[in-house]
Protein backbone atom coordinates (compact mmCIF):
# COMPACT_ATOMS: atom_id res chain seq x y z
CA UNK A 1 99.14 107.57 79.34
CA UNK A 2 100.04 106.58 82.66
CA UNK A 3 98.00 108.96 85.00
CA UNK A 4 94.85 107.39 82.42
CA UNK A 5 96.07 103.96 83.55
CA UNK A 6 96.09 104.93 87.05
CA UNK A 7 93.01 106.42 86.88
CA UNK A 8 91.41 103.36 84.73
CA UNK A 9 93.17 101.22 87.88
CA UNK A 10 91.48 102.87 90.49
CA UNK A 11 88.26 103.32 88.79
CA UNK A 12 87.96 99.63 88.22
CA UNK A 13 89.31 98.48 91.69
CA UNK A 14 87.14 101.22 94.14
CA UNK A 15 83.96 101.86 92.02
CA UNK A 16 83.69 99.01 89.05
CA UNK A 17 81.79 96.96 92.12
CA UNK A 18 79.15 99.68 93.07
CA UNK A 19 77.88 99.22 89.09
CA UNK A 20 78.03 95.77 88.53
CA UNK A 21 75.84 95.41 91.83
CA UNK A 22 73.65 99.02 90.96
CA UNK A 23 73.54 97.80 87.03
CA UNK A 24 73.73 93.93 86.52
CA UNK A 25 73.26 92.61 90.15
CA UNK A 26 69.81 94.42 91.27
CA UNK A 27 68.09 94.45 87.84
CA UNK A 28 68.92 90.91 86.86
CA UNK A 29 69.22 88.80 89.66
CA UNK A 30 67.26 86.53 89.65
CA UNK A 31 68.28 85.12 86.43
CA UNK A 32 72.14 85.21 88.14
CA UNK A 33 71.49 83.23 90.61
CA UNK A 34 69.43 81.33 87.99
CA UNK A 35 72.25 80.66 85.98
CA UNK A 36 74.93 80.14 88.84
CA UNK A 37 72.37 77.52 90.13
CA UNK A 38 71.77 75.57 86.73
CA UNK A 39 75.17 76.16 85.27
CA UNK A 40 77.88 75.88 88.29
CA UNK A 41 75.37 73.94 90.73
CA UNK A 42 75.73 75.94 93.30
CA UNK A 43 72.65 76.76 95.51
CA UNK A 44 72.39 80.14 97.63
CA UNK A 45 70.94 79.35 101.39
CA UNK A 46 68.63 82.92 100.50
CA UNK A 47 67.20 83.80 97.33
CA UNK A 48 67.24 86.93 95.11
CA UNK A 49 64.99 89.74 96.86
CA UNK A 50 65.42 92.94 95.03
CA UNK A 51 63.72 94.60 97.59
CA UNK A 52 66.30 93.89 100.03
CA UNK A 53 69.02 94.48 97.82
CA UNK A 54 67.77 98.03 97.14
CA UNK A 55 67.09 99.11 100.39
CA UNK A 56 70.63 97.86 100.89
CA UNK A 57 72.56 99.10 98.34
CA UNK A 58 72.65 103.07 99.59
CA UNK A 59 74.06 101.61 103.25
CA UNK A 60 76.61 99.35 101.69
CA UNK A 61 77.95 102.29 99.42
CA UNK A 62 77.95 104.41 102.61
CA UNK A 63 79.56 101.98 104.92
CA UNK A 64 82.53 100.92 102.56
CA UNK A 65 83.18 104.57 100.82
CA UNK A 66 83.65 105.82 104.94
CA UNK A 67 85.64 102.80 105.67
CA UNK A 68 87.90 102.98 102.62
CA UNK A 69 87.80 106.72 102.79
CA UNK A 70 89.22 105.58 106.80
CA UNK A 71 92.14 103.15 105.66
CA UNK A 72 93.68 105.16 102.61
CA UNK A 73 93.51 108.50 104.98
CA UNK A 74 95.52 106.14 108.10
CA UNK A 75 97.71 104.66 105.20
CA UNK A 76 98.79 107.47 103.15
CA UNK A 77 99.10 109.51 106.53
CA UNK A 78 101.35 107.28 108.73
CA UNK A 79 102.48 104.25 106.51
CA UNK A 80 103.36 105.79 103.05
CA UNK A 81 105.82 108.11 104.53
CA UNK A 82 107.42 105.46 106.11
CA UNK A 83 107.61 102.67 103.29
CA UNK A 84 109.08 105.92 100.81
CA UNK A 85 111.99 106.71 103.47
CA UNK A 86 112.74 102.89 103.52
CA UNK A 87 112.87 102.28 100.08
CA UNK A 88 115.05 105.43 99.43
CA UNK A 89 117.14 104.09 102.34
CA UNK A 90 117.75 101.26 100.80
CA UNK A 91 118.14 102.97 97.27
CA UNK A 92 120.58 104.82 98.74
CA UNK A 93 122.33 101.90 100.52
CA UNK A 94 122.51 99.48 97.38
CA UNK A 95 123.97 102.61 95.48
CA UNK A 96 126.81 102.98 98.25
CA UNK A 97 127.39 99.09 97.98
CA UNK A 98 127.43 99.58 94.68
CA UNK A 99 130.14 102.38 94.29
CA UNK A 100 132.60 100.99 96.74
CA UNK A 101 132.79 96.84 94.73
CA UNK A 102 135.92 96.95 92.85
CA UNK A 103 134.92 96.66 88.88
């Protein structure tokens, strides 16, 4: 169950974007910015072009799968390794602490 919730986690927070914009944004957006206009009154300086938005969408994808691909490779590389040898430090330390108090 929990590797699913990971997975549903991850899904949601790297990709779930990429279809609402592919999906909901492109197709329908002129009656979003419709209905953010009438129903929360706020006005967009640029309308809805789905021509730009399409010839967009591949180099968006692109530029934030290599730059995300970028930060979790420098993160999991240098800072991960780091943050688990603290924290097990500091396991360890609270343990110690822990073993020595008189009950």
């Amino acid at each position: 169950r929990l590797i699913a919730k990971i997975f549903v986690f991850f899904f949601i927070d790297s990709y779930m974007w990429f279809y609402l914009l592919a999906f909901f944004h492109i197709p329908f957006g002129r009656q979003i910015d419709a209905f953010v206009r009438d129903a929360l009154g706020m006005h967009f300086d640029k309308p809805f072009q789905k021509r730009v938005w399409m010839g967009r969408l591949g180099q968006t994808i692109g530029a934030v799968m290599s730059i995300t691909q970028w930060f979790l490779v420098f993160f999991v590389d240098a800072y991960f390794p780091y943050l688990l040898k603290m924290r097990l430090k500091a396991r360890e330390k609270e343990r110690l602490l822990n073993q020595c108090r008189p009950a």
